[in-house]
Protein backbone atom coordinates (compact mmCIF):
# COMPACT_ATOMS: atom_id res chain seq x y z
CA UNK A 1 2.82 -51.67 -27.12
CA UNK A 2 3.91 -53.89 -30.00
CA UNK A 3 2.20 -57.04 -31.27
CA UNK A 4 3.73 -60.08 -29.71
CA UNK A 5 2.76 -63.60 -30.84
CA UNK A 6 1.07 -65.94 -28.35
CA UNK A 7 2.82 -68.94 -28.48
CA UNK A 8 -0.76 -71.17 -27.99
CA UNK A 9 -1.72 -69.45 -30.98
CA UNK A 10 -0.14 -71.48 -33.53
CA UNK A 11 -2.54 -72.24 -35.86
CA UNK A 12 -5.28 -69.24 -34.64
CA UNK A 13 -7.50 -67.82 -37.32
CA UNK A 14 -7.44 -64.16 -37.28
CA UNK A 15 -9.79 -63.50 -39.76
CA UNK A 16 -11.94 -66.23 -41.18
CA UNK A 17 -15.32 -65.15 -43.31
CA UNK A 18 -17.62 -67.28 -43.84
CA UNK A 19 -20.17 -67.53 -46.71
CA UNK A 20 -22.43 -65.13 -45.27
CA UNK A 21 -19.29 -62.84 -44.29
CA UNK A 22 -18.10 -62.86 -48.16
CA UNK A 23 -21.53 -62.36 -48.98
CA UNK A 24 -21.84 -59.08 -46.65
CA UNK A 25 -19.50 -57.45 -49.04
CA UNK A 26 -22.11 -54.80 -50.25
CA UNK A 27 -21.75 -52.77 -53.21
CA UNK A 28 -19.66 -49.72 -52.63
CA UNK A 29 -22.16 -47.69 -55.17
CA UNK A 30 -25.12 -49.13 -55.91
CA UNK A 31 -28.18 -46.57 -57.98
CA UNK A 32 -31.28 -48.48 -59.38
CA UNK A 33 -33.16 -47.08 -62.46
CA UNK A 34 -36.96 -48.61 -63.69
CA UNK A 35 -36.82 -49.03 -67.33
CA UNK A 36 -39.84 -49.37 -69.05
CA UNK A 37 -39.18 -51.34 -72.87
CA UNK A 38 -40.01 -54.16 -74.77
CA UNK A 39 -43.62 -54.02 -73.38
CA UNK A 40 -42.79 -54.53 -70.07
CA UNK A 41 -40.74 -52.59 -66.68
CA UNK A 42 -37.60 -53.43 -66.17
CA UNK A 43 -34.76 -52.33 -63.68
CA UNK A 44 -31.26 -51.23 -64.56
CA UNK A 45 -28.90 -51.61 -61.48
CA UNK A 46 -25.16 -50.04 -61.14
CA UNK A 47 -22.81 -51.41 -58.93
CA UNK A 48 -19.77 -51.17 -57.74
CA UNK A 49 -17.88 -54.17 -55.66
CA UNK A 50 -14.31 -54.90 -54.28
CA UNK A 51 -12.99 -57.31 -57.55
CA UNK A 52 -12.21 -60.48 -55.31
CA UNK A 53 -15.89 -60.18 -53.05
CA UNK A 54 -17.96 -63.06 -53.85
CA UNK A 55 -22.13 -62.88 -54.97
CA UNK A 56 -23.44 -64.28 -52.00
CA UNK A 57 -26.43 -66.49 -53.61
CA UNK A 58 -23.60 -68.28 -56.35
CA UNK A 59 -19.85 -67.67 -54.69
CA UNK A 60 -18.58 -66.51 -57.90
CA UNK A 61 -16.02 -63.21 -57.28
CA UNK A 62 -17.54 -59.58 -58.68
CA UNK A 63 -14.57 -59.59 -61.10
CA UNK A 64 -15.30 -62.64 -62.75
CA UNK A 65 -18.28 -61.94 -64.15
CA UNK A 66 -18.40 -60.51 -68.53
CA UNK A 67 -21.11 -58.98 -70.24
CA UNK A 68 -23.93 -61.19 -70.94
CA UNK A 69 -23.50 -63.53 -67.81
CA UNK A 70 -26.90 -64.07 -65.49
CA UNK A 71 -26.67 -61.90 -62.39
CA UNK A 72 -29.04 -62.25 -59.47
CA UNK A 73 -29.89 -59.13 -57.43
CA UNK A 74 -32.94 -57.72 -55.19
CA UNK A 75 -34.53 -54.47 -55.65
CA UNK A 76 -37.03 -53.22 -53.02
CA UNK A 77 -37.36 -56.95 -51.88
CA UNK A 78 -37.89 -57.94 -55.16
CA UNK A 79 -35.92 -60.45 -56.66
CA UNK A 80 -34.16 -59.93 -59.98
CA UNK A 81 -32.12 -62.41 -62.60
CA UNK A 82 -30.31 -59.49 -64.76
CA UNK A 83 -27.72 -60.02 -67.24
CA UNK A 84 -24.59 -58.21 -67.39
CA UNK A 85 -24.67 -55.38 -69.55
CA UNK A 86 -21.50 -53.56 -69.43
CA UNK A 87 -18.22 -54.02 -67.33
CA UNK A 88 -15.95 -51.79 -66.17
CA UNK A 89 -12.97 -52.34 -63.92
CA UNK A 90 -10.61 -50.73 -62.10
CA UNK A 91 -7.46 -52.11 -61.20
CA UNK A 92 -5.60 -49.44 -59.55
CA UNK A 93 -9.05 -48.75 -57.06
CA UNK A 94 -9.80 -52.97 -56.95
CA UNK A 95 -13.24 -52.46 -58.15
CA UNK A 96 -15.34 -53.86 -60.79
CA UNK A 97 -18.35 -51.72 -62.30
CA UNK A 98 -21.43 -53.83 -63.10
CA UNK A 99 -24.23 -52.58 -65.28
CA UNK A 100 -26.91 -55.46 -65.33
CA UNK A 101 -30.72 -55.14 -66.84
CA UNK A 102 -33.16 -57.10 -65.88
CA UNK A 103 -36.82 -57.30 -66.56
CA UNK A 104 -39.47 -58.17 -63.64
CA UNK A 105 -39.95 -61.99 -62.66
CA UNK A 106 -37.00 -62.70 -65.80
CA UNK A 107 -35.91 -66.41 -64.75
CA UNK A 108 -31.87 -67.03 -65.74
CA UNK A 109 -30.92 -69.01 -68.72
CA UNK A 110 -30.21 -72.67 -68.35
CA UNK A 111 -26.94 -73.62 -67.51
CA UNK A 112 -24.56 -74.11 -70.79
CA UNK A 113 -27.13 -71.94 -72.64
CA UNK A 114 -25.80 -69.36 -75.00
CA UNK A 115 -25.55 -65.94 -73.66
């Protein structure tokens, strides 16, 4: 039967995510190494996200962020401030490749800090 228009429908929202919805947008691939260096444990995660998905603690899109920007994450309920190690995209799949290393309990750098 094809798709015909309700005419109260005007202005209807078909698809509307909200923060939380945007948020939902789980990585694809996601593996979790413990490193142990620098005298301490840390974890390396590798992820994989749509490019336009948004982090859902900051709202910034997947594909926006470089190598050496702050990345928040949770491991085993733990939560982790990484930075961005190594980026890789792909444009023909939509997906952006995150490699991000953080140490346990590491707190971000301040904003406008160098990276």
């Amino acid at each position: 039967m094809p798709c015909r228009p309700r005419p109260e429908a005007e202005e209807e929202l078909l698809y509307a995510p909200d923060a939380q919805g945007e948020a939902a947008a789980t990585p694809l691939d996601a593996r979790y190494y413990l490193r142990w260096g620098g005298g301490g444990m840390g974890v390396l995660a590798i992820m994989r996200f749509p490019m336009d998905a948004r982090h859902p603690v900051v709202q910034k899109p997947y594909g926006a962020y470089a190598v050496g920007d702050v990345f928040p994450f949770t491991y085993q309920g733990q939560l982790y401030n990484g930075r961005v190690i190594e980026r890789l995209v792909s444009r023909a799949d939509g997906l952006v490749e995150l490699h991000v290393q953080a140490a346990r309990g590491e707190e971000p750098a301040p904003e406008g800090a160098p990276r």
